[in-house]
C-alpha atoms as a PDB file:
ATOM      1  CA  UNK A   1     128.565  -0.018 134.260  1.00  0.00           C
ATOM      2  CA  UNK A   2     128.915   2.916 131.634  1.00  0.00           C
ATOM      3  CA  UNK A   3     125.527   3.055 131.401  1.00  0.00           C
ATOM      4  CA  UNK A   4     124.984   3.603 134.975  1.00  0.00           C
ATOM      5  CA  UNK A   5     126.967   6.564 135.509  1.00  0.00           C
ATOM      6  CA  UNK A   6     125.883   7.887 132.500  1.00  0.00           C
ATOM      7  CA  UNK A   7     122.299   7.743 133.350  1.00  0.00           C
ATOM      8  CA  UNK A   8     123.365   9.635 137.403  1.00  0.00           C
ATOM      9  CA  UNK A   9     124.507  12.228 135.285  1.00  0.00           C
ATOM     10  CA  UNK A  10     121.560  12.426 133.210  1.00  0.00           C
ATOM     11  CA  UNK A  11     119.870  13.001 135.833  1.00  0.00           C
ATOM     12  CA  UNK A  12     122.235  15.332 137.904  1.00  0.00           C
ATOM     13  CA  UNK A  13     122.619  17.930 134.483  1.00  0.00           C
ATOM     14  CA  UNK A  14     119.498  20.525 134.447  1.00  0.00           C
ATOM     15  CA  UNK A  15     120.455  22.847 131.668  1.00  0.00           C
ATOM     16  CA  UNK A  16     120.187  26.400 132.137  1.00  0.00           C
ATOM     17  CA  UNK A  17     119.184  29.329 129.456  1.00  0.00           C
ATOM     18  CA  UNK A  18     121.793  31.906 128.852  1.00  0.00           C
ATOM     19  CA  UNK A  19     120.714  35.640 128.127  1.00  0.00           C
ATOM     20  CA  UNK A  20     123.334  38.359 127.255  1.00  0.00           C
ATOM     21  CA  UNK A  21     122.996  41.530 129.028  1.00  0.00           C
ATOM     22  CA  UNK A  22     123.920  44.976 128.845  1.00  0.00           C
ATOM     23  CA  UNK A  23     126.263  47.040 130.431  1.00  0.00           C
ATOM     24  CA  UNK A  24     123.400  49.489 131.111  1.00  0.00           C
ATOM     25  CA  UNK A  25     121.509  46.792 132.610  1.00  0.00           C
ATOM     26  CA  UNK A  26     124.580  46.355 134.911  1.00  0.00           C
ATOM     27  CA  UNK A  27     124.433  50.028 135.876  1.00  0.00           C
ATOM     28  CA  UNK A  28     120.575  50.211 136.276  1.00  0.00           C
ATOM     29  CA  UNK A  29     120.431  46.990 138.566  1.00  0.00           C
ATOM     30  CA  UNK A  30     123.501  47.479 140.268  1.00  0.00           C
ATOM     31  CA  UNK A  31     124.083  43.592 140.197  1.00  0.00           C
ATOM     32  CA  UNK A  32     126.776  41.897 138.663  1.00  0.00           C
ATOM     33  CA  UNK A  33     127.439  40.738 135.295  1.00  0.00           C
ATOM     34  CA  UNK A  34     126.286  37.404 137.013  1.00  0.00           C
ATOM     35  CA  UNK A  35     124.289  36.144 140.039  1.00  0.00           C
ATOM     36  CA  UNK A  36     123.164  33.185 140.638  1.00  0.00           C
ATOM     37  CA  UNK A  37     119.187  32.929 141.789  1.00  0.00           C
ATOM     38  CA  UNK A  38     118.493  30.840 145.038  1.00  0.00           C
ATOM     39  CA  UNK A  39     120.768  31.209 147.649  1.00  0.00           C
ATOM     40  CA  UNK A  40     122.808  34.254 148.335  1.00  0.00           C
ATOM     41  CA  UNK A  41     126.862  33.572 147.412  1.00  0.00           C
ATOM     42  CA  UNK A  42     129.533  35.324 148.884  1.00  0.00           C
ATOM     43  CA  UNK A  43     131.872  36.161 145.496  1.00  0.00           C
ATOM     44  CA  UNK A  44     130.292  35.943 142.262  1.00  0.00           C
ATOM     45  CA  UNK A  45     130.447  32.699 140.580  1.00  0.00           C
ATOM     46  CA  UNK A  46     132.415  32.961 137.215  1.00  0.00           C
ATOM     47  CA  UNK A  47     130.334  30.336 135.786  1.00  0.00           C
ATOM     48  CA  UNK A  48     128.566  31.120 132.277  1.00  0.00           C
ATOM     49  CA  UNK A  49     125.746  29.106 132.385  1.00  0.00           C
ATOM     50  CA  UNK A  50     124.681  31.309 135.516  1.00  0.00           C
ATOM     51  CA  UNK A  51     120.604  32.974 135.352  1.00  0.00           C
ATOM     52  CA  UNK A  52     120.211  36.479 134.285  1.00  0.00           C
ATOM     53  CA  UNK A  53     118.493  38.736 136.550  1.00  0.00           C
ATOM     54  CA  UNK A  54     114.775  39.308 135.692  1.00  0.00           C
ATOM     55  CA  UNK A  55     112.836  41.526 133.989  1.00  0.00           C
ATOM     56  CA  UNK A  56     111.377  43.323 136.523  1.00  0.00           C
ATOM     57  CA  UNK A  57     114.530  45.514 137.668  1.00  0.00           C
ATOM     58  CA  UNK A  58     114.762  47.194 134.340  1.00  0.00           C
ATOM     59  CA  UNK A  59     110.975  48.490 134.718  1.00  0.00           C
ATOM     60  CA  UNK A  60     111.668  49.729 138.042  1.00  0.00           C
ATOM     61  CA  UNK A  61     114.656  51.874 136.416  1.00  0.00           C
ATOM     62  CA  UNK A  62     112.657  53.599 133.530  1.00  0.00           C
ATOM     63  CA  UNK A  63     109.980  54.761 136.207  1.00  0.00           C
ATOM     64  CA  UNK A  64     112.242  56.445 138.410  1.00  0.00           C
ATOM     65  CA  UNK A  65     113.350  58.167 135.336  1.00  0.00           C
ATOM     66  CA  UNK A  66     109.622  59.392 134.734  1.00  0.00           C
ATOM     67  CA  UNK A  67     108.956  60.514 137.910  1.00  0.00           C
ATOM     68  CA  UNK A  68     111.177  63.745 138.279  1.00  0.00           C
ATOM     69  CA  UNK A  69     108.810  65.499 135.574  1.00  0.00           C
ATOM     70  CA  UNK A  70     105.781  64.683 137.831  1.00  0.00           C
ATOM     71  CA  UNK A  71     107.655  66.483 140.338  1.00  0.00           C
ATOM     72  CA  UNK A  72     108.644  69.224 138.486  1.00  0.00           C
ATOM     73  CA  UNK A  73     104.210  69.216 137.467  1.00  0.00           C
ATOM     74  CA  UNK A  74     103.842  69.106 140.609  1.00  0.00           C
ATOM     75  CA  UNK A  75     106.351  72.217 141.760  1.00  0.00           C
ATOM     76  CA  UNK A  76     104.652  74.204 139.154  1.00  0.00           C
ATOM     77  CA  UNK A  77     101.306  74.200 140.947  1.00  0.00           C
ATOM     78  CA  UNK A  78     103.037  75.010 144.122  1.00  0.00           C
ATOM     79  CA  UNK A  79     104.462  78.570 143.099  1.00  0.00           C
ATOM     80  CA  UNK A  80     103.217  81.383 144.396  1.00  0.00           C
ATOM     81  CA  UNK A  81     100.035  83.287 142.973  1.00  0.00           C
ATOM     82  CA  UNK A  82     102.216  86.622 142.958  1.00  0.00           C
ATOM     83  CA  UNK A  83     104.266  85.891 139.738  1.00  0.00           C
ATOM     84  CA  UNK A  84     100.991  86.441 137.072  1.00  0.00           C
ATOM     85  CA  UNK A  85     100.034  89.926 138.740  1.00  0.00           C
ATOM     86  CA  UNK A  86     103.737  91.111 138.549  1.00  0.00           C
ATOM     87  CA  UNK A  87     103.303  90.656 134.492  1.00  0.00           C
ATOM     88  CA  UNK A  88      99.836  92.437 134.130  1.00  0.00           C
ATOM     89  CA  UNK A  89     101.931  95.322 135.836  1.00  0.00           C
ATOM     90  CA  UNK A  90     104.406  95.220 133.212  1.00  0.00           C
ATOM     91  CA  UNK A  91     102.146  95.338 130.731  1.00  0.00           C
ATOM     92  CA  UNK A  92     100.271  98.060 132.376  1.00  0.00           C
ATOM     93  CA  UNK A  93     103.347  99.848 132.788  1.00  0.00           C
ATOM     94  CA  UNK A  94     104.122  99.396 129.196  1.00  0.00           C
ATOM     95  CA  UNK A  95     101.247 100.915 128.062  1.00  0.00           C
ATOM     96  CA  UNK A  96     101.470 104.112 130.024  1.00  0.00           C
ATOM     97  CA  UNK A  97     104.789 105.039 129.658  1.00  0.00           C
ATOM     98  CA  UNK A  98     104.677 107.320 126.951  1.00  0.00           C
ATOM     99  CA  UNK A  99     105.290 107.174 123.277  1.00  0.00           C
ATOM    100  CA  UNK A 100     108.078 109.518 121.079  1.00  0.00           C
ATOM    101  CA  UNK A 101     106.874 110.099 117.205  1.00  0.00           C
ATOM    102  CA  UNK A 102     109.062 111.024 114.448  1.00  0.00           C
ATOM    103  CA  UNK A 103     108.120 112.651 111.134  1.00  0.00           C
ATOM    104  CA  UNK A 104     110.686 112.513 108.464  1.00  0.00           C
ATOM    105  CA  UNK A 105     111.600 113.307 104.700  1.00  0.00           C
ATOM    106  CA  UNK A 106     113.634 112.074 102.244  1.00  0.00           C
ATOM    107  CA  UNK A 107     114.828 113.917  99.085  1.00  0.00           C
ATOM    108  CA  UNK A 108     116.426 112.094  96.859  1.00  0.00           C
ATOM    109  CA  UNK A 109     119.493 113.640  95.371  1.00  0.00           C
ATOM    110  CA  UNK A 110     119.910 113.914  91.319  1.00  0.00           C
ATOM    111  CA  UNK A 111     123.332 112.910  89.652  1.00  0.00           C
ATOM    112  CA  UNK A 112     124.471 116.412  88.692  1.00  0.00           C
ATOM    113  CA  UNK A 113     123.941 117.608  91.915  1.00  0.00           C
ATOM    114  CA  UNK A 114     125.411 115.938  94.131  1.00  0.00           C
ATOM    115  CA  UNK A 115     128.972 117.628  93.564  1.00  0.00           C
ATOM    116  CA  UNK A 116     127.540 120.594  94.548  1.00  0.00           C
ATOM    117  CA  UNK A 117     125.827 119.025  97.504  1.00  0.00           C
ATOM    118  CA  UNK A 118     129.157 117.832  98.747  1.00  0.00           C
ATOM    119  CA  UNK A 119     131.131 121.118  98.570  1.00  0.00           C
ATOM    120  CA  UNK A 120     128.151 123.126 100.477  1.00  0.00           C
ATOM    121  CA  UNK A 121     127.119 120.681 102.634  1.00  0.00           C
ATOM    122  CA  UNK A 122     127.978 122.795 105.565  1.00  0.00           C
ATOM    123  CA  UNK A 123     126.234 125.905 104.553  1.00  0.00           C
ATOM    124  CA  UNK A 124     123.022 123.985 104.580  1.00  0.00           C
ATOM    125  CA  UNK A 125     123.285 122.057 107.467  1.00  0.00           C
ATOM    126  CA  UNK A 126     124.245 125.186 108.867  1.00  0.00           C
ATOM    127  CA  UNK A 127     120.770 126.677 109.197  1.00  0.00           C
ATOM    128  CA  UNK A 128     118.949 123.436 109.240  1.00  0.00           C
ATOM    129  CA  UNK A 129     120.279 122.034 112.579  1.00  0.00           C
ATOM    130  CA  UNK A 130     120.903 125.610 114.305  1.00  0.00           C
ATOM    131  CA  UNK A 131     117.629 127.399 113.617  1.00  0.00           C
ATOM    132  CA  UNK A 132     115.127 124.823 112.952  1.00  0.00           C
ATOM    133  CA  UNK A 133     116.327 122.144 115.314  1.00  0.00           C
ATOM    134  CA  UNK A 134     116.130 119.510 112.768  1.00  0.00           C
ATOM    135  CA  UNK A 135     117.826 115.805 112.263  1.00  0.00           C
ATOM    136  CA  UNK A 136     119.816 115.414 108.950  1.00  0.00           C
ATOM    137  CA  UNK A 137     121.869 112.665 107.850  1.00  0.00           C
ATOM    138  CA  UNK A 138     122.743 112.412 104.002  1.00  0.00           C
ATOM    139  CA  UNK A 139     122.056 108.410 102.396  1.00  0.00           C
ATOM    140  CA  UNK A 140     124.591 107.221 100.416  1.00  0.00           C
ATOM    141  CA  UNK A 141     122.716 104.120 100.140  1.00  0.00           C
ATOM    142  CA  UNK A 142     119.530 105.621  98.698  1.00  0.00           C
ATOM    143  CA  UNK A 143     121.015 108.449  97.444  1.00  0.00           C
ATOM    144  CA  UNK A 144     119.054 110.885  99.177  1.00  0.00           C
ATOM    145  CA  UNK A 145     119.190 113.750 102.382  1.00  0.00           C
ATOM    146  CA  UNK A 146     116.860 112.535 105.275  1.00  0.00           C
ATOM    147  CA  UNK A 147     114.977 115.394 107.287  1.00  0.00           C
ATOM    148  CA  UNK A 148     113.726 114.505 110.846  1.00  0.00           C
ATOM    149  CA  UNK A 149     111.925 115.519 113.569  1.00  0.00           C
ATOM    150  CA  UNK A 150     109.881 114.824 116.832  1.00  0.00           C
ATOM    151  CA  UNK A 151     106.131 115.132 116.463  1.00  0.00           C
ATOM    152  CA  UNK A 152     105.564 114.161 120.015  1.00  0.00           C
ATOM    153  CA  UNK A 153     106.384 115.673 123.129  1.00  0.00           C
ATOM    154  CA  UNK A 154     106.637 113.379 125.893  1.00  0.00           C
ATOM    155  CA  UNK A 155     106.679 115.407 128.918  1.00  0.00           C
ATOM    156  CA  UNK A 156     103.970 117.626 127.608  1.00  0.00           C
ATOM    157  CA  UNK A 157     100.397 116.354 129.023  1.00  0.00           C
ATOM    158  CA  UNK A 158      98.433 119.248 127.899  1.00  0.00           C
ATOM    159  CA  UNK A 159      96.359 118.263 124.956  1.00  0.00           C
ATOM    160  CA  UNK A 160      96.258 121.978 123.036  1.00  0.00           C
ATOM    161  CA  UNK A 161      99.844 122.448 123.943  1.00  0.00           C
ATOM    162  CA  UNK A 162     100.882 118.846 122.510  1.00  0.00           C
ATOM    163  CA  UNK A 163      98.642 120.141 119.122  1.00  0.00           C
ATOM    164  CA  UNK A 164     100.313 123.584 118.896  1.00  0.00           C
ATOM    165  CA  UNK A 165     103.877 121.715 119.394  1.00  0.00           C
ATOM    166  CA  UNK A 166     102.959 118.834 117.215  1.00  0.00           C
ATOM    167  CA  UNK A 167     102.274 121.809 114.169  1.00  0.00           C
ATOM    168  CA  UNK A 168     104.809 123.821 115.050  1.00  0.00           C
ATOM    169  CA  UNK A 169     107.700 120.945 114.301  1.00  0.00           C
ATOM    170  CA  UNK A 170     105.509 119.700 111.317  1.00  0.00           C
ATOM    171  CA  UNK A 171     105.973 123.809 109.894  1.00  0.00           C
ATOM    172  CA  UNK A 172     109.410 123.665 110.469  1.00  0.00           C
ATOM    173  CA  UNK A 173     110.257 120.525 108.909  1.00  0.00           C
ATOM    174  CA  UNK A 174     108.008 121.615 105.815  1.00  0.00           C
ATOM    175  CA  UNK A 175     110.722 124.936 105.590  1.00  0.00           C
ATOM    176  CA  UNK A 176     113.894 122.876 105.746  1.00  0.00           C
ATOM    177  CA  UNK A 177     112.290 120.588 103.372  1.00  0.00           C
ATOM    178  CA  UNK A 178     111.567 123.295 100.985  1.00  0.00           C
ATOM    179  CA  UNK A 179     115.358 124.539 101.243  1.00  0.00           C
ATOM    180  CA  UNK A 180     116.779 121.694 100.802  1.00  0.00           C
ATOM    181  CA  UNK A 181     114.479 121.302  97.629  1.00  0.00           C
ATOM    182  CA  UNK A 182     115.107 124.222  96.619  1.00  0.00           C
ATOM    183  CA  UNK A 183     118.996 123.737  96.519  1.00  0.00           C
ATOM    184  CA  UNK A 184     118.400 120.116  94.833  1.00  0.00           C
ATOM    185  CA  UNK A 185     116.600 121.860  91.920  1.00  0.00           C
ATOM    186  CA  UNK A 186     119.456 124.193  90.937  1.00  0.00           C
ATOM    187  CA  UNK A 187     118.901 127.266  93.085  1.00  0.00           C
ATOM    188  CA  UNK A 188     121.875 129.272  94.783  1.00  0.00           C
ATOM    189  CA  UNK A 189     122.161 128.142  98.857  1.00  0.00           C
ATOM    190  CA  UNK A 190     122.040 132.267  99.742  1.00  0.00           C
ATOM    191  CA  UNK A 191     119.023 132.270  97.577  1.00  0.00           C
ATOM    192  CA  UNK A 192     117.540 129.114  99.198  1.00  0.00           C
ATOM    193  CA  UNK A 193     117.897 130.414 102.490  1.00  0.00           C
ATOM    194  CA  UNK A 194     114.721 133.022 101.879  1.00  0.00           C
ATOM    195  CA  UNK A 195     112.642 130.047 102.107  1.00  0.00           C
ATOM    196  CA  UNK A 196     113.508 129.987 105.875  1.00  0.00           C
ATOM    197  CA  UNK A 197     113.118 133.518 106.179  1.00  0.00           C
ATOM    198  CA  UNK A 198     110.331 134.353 104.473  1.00  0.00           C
ATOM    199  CA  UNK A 199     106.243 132.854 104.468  1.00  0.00           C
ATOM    200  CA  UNK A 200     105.226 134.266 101.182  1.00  0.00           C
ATOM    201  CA  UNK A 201     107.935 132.530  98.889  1.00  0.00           C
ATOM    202  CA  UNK A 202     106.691 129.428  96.791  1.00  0.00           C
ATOM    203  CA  UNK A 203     108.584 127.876  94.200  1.00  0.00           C
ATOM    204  CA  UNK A 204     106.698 126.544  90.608  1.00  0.00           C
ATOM    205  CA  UNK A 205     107.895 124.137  87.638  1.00  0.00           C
ATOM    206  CA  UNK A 206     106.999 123.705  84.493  1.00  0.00           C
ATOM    207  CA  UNK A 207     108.436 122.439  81.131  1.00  0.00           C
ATOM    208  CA  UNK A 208     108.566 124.294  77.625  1.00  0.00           C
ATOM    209  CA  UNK A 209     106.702 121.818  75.912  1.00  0.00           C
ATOM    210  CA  UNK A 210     104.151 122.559  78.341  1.00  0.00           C
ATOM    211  CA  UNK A 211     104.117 126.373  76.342  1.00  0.00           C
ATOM    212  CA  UNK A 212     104.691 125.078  72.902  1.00  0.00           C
ATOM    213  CA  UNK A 213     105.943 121.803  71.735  1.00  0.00           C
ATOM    214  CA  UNK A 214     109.406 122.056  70.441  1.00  0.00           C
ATOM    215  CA  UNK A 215     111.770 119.142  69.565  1.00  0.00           C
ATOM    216  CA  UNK A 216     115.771 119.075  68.231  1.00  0.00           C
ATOM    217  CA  UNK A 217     117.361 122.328  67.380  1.00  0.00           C
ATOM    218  CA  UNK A 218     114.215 124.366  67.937  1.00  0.00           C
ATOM    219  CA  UNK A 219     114.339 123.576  71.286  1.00  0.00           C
ATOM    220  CA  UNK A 220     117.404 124.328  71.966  1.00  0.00           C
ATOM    221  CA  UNK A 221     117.446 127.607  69.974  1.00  0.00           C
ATOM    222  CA  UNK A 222     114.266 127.990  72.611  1.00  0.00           C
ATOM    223  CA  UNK A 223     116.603 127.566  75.740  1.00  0.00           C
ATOM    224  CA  UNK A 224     118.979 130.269  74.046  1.00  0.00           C
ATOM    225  CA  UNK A 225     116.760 132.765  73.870  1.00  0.00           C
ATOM    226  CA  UNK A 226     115.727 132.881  77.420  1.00  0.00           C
ATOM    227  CA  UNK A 227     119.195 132.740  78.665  1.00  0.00           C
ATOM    228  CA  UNK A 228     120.215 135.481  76.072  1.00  0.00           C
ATOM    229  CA  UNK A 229     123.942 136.645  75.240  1.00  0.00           C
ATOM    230  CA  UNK A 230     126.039 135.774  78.512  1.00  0.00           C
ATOM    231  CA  UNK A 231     122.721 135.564  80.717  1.00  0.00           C
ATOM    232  CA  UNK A 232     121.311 139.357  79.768  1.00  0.00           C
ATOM    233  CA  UNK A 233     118.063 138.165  79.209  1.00  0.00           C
ATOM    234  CA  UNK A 234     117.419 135.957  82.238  1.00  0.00           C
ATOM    235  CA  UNK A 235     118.918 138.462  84.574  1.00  0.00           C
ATOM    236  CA  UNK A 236     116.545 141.030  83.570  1.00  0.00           C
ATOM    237  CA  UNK A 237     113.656 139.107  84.348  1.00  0.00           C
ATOM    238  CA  UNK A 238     114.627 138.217  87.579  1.00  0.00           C
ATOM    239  CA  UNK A 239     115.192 142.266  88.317  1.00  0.00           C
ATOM    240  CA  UNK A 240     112.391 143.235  86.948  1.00  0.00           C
ATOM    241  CA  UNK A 241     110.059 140.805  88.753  1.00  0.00           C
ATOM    242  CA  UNK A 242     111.992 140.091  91.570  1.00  0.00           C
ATOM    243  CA  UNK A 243     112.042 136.278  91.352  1.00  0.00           C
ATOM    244  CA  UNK A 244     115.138 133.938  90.899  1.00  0.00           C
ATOM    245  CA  UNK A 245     115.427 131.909  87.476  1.00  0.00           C
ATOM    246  CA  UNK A 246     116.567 127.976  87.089  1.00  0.00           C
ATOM    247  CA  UNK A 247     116.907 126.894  83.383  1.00  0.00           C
ATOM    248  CA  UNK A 248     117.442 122.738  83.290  1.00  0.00           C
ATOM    249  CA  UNK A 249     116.969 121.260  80.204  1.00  0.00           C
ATOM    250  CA  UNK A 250     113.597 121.559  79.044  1.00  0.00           C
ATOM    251  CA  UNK A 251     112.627 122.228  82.630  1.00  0.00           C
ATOM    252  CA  UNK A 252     112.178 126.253  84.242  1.00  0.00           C
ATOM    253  CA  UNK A 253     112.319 126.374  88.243  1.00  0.00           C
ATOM    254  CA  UNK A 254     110.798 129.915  89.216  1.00  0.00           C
ATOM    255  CA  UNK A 255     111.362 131.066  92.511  1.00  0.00           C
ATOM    256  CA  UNK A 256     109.389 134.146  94.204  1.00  0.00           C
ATOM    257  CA  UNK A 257     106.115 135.299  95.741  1.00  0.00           C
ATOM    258  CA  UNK A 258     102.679 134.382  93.628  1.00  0.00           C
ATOM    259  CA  UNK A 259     102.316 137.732  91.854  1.00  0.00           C
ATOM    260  CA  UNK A 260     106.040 138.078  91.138  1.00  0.00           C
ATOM    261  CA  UNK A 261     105.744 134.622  89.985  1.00  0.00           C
ATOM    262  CA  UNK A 262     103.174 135.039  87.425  1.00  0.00           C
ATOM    263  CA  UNK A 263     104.932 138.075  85.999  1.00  0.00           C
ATOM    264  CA  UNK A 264     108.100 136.167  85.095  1.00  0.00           C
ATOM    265  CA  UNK A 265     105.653 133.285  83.809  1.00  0.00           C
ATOM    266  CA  UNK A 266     104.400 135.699  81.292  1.00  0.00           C
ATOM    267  CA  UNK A 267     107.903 137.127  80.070  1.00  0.00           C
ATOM    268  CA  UNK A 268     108.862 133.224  79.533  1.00  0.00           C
ATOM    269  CA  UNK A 269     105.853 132.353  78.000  1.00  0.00           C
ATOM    270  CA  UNK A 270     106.247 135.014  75.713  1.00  0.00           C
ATOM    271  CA  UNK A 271     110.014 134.578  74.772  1.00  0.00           C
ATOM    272  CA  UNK A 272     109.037 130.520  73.874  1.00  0.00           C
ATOM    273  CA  UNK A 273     105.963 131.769  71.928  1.00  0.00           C
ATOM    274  CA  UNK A 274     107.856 134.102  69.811  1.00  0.00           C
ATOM    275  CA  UNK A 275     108.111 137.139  70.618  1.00  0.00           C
ATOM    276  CA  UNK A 276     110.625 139.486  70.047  1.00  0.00           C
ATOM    277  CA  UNK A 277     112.998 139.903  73.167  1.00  0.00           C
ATOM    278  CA  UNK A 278     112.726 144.230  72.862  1.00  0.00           C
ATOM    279  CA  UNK A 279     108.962 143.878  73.261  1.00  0.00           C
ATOM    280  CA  UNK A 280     109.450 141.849  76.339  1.00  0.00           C
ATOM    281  CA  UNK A 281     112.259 144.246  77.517  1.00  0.00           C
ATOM    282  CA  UNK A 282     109.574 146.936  76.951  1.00  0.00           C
ATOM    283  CA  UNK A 283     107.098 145.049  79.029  1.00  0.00           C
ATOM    284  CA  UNK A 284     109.791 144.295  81.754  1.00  0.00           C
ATOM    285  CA  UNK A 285     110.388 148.198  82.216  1.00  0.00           C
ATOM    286  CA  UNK A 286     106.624 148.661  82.503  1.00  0.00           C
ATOM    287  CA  UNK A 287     106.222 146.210  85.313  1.00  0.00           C
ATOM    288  CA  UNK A 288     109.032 147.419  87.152  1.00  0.00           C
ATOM    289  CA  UNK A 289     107.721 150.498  87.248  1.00  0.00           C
ATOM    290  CA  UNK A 290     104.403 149.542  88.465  1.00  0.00           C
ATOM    291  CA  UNK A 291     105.805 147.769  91.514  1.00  0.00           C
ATOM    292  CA  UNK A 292     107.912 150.790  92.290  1.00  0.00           C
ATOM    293  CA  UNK A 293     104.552 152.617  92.668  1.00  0.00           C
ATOM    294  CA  UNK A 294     102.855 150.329  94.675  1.00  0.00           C
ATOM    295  CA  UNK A 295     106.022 150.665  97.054  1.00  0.00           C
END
């Protein structure tokens, strides 16, 4: 009798695979955690042993998901042909709009003058920005006064008249980089400022060891005898010959015209050779005299 109703519900039982599934799979398939496969229920059947939906669903989900770039391919094809000429005019305008050059010098600044550059600074910016329309801007970082100005004009279309300006603001940054040279070296701002004024005014360096090599106290007894007692000696070169004087260190700055120049290069030359400061005096007179003449 056991055996009998054990072997109806032998045959009754038809086992059934279980499969977990994802909540993603829920949200792709829209289905419940659930369903049972045959016949369509009315509520969901809270058995466990219930099939799994199949495979198929999830492949439908991940294609949908590829298709908005083919769309997106395809909307790319679709725009209009006007959007590449609008960037060739761009580019085109790019090209002819025109171009503004700068030129610009730096001059770097030595230790023991830079006091000096700070208390003056106004005097030579003075003439730098008023006369010859320059840029100037002192680095602190590099330690050195920045000259600037524009090389081209860019509402000039003339080709001589772009030359003539382009040399004419090359000239006057070549002055006000002279000056401020000039200044750097050791030279007096009122005396600077002839370099502005004045074409024919160069200024020329040299060392006494380029004259006569001299080390220790002979060098310095060197430097003492073309400064003289309280200056007397360097002040009467520069009257005789017209030309301003710079003694630092081993180093002589001469400023002047070329023939006035090589004058006072001969009265050094002498004094650091030797010779006796009278004879130079005498020399001195005799050259001043000769340019009174030719006045």
């Amino acid at each position: 009798m056991m055996d009998s109703c054990m072997g109806d519900e032998d045959q009754g039982f038809v086992p059934v695979r279980r499969r977990g599934r994802s909540r993603k799979d829920f949200q792709e398939t829209g289905s419940a955690p659930y369903e049972s496969r045959g016949d369509s229920v009315a509520a969901p059947s809270l058995d466990v042993l219930q099939p799994a939906a199949d495979d198929l669903t999830l492949g439908a989900g991940v294609e949908e998901e590829e298709s908005p770039p083919a769309a997106s391919a395809a909307s790319d094809r679709s725009l209009p042909s006007s959007s590449q000429p609008r960037t060739t005019s761009s580019a085109a305008a790019k090209k002819q709009s025109p171009t503004v050059r700068f030129e610009v010098r730096r001059l770097l600044v030595p230790p023991h003058r830079m006091s000096p550059l700070r208390k003056q600074w106004t005097e030579i910016l003075e003439p730098l920005v008023t006369h010859l329309k320059l840029q100037v801007r002192m680095n602190l970082r590099r330690r050195c006064v920045e000259l600037r100005t524009r090389v081209g004009a860019a509402a000039q279309k003339d080709e001589t008249s772009v030359r003539d300006s382009v040399q004419a603001n090359s000239s006057l940054l070549q002055k006000g980089s002279d000056f401020v040279r000039a200044f750097l070296l050791g030279f007096e701002v009122r005396d600077a400022i002839a370099l502005l004024r004045l074409d024919d005014l160069f200024i020329e360096s040299f060392e006494i060891k380029d004259v006569k090599r001299l080390n220790g106290d002979h060098l310095s007894r060197c430097i003492a005898r073309l400064n003289g007692r309280e200056g007397k000696t360097k002040y009467a070169i520069e009257n005789a010959t017209r030309t301003r004087l710079v003694f630092a260190d081993s180093r002589i700055h001469i400023l002047g015209s070329f023939e006035n120049i090589k004058l006072a290069r001969h009265s050094i030359c002498s004094l650091v050779l030797g010779a006796p400061p009278g004879k130079v005096y005498n020399h001195l007179r005799t050259v001043t005299r000769r340019l009174a003449e030719r006045l």
